[in-house]
N, C-alpha and C. Protein backbone atom coordinates (compact mmCIF):
# COMPACT_ATOMS: atom_id res chain seq x y z
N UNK A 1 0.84 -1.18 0.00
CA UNK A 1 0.00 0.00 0.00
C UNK A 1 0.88 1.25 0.00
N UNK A 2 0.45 2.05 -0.52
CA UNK A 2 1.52 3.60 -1.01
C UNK A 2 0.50 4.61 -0.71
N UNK A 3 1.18 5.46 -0.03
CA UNK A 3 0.62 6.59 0.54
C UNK A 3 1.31 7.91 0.06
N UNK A 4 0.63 8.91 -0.62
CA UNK A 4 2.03 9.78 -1.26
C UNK A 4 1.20 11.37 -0.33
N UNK A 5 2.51 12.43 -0.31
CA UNK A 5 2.37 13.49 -0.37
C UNK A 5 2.78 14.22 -1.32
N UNK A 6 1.70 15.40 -2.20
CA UNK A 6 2.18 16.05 -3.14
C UNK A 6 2.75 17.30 -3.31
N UNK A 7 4.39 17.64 -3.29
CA UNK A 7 5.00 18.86 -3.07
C UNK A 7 3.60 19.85 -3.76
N UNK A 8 4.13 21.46 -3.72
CA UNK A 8 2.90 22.37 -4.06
C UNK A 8 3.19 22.27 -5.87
N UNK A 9 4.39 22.00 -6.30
CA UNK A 9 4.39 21.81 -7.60
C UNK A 9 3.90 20.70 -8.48
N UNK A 10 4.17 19.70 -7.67
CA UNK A 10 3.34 18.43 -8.40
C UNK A 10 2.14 18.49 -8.22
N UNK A 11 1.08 19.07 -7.24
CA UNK A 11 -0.04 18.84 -7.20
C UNK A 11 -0.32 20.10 -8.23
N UNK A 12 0.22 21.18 -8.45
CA UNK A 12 -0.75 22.05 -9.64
C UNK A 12 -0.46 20.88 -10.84
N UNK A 13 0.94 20.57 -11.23
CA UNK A 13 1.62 19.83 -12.18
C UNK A 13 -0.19 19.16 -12.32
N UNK A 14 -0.10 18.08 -11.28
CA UNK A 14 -1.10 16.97 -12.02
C UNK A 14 -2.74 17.48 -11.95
N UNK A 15 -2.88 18.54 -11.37
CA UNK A 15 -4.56 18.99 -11.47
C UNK A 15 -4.60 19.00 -12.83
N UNK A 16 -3.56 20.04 -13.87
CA UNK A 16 -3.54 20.97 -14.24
C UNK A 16 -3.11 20.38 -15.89
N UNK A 17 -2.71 19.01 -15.65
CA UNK A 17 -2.24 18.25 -16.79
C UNK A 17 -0.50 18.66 -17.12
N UNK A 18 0.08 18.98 -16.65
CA UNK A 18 1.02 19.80 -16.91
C UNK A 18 2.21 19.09 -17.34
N UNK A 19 2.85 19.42 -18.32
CA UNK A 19 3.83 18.20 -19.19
C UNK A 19 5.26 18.29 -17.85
N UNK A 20 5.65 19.54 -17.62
CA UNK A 20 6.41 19.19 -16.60
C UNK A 20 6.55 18.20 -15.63
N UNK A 21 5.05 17.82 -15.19
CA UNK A 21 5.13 15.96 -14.42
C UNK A 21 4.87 15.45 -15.41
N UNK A 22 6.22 14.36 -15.21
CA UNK A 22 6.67 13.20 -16.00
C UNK A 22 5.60 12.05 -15.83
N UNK A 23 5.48 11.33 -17.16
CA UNK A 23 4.17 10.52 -17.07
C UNK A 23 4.25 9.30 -16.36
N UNK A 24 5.69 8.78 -15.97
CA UNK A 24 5.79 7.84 -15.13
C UNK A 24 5.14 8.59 -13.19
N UNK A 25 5.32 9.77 -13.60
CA UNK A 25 5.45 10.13 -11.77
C UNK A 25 3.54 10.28 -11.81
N UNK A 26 3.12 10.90 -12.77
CA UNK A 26 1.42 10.92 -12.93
C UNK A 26 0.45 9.36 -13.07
N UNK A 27 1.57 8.67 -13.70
CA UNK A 27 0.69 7.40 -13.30
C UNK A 27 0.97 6.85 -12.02
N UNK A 28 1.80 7.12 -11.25
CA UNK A 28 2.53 6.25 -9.83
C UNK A 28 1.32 7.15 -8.62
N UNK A 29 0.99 8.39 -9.20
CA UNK A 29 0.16 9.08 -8.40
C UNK A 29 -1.13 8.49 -8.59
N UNK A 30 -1.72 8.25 -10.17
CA UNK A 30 -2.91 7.83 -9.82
C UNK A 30 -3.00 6.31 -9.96
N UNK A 31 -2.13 5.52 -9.26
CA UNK A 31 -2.47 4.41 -9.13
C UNK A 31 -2.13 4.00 -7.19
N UNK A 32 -2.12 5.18 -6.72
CA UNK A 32 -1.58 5.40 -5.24
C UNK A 32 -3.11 5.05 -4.22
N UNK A 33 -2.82 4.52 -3.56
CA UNK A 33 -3.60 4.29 -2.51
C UNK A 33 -4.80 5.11 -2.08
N UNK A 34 -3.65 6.04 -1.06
CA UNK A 34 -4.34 7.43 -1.35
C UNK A 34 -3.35 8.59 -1.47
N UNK A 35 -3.52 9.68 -1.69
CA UNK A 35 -2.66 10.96 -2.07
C UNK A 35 -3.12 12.09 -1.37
N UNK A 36 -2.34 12.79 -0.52
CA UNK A 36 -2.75 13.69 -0.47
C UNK A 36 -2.09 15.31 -0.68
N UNK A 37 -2.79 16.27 -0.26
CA UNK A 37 -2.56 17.15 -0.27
C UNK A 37 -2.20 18.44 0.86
N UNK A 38 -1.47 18.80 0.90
CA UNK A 38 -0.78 19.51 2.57
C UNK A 38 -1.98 21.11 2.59
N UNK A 39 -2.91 21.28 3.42
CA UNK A 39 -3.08 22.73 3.03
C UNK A 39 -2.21 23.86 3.55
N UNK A 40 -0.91 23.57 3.90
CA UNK A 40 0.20 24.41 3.46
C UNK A 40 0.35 24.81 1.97
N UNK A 41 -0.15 24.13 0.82
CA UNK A 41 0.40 23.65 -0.43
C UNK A 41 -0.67 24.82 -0.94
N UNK A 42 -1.87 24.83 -0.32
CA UNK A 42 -3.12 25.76 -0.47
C UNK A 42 -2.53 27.19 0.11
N UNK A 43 -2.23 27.13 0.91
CA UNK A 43 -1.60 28.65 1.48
C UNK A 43 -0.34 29.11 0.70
N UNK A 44 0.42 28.39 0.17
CA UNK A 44 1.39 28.70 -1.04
C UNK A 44 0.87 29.43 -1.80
N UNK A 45 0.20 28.37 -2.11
CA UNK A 45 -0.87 28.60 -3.91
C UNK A 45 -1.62 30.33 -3.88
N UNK A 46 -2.03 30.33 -2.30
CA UNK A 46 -2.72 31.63 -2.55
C UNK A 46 -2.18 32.86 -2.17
N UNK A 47 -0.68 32.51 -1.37
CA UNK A 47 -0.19 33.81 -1.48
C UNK A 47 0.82 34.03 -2.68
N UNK A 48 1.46 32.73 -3.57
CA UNK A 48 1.81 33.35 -4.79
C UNK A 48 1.21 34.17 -5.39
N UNK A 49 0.01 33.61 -6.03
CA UNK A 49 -0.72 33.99 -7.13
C UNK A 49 -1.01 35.72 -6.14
N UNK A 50 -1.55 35.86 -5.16
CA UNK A 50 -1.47 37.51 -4.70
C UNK A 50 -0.18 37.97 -5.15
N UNK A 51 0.97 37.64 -4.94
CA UNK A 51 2.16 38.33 -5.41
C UNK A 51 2.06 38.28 -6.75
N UNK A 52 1.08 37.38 -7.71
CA UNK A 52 1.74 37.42 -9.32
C UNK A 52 3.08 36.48 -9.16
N UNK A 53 3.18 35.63 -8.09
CA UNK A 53 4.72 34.95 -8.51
C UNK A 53 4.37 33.71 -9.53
N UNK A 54 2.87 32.95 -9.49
CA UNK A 54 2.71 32.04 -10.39
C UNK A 54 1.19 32.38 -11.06
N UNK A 55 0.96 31.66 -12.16
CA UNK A 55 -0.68 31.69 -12.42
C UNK A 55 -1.15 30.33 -12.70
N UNK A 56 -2.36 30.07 -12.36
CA UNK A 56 -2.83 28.84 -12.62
C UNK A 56 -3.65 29.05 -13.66
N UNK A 57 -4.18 27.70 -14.60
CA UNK A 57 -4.75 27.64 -15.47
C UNK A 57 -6.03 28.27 -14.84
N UNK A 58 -6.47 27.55 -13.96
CA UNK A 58 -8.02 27.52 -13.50
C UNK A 58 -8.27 28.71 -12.31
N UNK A 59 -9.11 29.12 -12.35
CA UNK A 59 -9.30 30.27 -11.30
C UNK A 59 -8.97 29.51 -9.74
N UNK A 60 -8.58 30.09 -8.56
CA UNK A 60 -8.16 29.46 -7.34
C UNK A 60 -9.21 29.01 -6.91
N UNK A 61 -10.15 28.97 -6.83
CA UNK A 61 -11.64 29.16 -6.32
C UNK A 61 -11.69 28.35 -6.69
N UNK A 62 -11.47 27.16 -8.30
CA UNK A 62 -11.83 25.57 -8.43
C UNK A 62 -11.03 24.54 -7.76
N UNK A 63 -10.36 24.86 -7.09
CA UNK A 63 -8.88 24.09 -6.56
C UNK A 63 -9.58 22.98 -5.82
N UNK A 64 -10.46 23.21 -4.65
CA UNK A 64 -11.38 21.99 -3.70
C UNK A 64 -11.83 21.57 -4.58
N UNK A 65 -12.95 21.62 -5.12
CA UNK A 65 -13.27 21.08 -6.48
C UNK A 65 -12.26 20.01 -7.16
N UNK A 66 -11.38 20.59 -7.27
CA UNK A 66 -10.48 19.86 -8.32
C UNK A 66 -9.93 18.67 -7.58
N UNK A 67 -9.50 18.82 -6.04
CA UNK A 67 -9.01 18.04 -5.20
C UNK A 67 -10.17 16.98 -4.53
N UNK A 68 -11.66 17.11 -5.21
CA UNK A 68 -12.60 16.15 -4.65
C UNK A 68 -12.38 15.35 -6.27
N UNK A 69 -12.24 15.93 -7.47
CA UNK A 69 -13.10 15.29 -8.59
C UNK A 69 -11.60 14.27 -8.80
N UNK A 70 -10.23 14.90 -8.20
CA UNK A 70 -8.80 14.43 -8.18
C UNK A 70 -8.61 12.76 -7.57
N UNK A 71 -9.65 13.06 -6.92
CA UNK A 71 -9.53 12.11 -5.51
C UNK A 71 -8.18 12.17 -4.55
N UNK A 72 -8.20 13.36 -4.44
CA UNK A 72 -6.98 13.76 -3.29
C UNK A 72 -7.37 14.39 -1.78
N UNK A 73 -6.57 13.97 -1.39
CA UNK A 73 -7.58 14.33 0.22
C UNK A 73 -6.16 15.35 0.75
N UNK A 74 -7.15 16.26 1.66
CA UNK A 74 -6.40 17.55 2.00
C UNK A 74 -5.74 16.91 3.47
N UNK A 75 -4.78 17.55 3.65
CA UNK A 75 -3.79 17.37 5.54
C UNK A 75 -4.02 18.17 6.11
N UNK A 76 -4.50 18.52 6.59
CA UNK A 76 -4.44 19.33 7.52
C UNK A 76 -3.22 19.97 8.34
N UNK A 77 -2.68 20.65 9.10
CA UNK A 77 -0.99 20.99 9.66
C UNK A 77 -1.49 20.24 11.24
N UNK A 78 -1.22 19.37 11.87
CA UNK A 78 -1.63 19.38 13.36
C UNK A 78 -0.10 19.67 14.15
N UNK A 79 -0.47 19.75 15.44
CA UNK A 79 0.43 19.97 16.69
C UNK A 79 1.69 19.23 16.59
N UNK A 80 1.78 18.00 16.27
CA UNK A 80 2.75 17.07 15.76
C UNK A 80 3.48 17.76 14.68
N UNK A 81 3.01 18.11 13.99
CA UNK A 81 3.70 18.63 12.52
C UNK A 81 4.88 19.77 13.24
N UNK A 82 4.13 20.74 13.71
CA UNK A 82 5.00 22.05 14.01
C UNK A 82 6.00 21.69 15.05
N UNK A 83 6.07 20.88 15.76
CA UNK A 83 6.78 20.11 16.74
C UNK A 83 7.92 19.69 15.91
N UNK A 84 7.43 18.90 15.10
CA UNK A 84 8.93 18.24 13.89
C UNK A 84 9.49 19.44 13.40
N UNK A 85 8.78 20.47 13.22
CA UNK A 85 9.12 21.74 12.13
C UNK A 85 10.50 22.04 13.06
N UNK A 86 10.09 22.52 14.25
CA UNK A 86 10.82 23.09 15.07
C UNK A 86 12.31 22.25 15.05
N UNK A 87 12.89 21.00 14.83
CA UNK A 87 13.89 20.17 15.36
C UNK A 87 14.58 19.63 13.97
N UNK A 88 13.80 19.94 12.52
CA UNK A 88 14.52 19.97 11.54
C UNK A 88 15.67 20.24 11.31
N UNK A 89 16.39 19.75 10.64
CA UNK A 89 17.67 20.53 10.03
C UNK A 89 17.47 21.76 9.74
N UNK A 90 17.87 22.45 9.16
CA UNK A 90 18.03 23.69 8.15
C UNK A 90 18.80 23.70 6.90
N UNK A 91 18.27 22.18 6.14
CA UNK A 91 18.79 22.36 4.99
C UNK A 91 18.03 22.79 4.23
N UNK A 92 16.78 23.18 4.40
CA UNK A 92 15.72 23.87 3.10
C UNK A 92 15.16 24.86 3.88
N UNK A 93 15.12 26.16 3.81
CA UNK A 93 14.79 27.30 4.90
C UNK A 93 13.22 27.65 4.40
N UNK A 94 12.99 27.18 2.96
CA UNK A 94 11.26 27.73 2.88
C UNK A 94 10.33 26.93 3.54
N UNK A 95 9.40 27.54 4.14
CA UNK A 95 8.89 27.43 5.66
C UNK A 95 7.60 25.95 4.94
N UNK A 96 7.40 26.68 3.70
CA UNK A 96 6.26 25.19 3.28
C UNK A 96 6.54 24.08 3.47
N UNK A 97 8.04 24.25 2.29
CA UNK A 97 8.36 22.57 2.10
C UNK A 97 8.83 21.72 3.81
N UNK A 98 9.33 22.98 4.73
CA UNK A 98 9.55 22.29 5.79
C UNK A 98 8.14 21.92 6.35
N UNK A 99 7.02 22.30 5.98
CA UNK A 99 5.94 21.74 6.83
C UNK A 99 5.56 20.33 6.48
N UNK A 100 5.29 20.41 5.12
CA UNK A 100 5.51 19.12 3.99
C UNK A 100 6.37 18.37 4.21
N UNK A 101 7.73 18.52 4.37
CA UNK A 101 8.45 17.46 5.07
C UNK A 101 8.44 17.12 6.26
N UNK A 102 8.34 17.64 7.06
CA UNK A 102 7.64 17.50 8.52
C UNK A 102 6.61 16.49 8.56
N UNK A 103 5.01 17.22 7.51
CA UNK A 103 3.92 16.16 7.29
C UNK A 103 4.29 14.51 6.90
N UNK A 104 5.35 14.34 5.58
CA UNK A 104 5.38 13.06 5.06
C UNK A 104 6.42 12.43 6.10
N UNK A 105 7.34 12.65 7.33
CA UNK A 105 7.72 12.11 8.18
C UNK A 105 7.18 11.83 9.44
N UNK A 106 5.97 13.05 9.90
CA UNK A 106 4.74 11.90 10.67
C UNK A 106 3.39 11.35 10.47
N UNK A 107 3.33 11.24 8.72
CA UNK A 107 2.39 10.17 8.46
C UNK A 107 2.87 9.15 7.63
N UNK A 108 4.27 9.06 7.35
CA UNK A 108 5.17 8.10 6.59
C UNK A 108 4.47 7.77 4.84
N UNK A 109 4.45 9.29 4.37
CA UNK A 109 4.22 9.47 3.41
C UNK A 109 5.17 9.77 2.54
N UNK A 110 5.23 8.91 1.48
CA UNK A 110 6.51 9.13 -0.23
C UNK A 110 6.11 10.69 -0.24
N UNK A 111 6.88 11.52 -0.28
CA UNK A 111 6.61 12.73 -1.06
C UNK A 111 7.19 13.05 -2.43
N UNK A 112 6.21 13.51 -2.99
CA UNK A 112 6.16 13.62 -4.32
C UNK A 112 6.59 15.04 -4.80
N UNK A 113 7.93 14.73 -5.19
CA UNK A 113 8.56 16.15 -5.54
C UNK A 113 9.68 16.41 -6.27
N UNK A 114 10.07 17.30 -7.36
CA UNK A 114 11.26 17.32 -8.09
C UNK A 114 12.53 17.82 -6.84
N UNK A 115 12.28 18.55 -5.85
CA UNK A 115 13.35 19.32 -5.51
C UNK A 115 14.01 18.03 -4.85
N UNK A 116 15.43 18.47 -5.55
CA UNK A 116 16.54 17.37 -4.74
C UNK A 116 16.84 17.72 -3.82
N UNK A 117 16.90 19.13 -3.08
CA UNK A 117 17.20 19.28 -1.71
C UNK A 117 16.43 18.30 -0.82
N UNK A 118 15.62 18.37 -1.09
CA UNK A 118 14.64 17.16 0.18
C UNK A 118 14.82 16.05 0.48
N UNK A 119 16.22 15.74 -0.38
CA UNK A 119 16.95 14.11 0.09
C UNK A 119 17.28 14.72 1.34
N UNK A 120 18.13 15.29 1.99
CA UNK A 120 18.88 15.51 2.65
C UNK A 120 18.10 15.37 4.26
N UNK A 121 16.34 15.32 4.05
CA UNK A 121 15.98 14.55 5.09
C UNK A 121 15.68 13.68 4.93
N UNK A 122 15.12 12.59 6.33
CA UNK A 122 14.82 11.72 6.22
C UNK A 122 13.27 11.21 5.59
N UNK A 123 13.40 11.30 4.39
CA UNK A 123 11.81 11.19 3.82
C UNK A 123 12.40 10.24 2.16
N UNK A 124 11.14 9.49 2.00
CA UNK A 124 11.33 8.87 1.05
C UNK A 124 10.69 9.93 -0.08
N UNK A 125 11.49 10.34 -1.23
CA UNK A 125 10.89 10.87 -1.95
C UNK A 125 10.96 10.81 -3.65
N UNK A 126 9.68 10.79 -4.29
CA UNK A 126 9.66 10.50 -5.86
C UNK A 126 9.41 10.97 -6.47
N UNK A 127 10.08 10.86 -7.63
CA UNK A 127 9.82 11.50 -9.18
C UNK A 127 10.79 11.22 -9.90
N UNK A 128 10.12 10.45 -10.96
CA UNK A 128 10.01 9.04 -12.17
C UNK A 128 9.89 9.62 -13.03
């Protein structure tokens, strides 16, 4: 059984059809158990797009939507999470991916992500 977490780039990547995820890493996602989604990844999403740092195809407002019709289920951040946050390394200083890595090390979730910095913790992570 495979349980994945989706960095904030792979999950627009695969809402969104996006050739940048590789079709081996889009089928490994939808043949996954279950998948989810960090709503850290949601708080990214919506303070980029306020800055203009990214745009999405689809207006932000379809995103739940997209993550029910996806079959991806949202994480929530709990007490546990920020606890790990705190005792991390400091090899990746942006505050998301540390929550996200935090998340897929206390629910022993593959995270699903191009950035190679994120070897450097202890998390199993893919992209095929």
């Amino acid at each position: 059984m495979n349980s994945l977490l989706l960095d904030t780039h792979a999950f627009i990547w695969f809402l969104e059809n996006d050739s940048h995820l590789p079709v081996a890493t889009r089928q490994y996602i939808e043949s996954a158990d279950t998948v989810f989604v960090s709503i850290a990844s949601l708080w990214e999403i919506a303070i980029k797009l306020s800055i203009g740092k990214i745009a999405l195809q689809s207006a932000y407002e379809t995103i739940e939507a997209g993550l029910d019709n996806a079959g991806l289920t949202l994480l929530q951040i709990s007490f546990a999470d920020t606890l790990l946050v705190r005792h991390l390394p400091l090899h990746h200083r942006d505050p998301f991916d540390r929550i996200i890595v935090a998340q897929a090390i206390n629910h022993a979730l593959i995270l699903v992500s191009r950035d190679l910095n994120l070897d450097t913790y202890q998390i199993q992570r893919l992209w095929i």
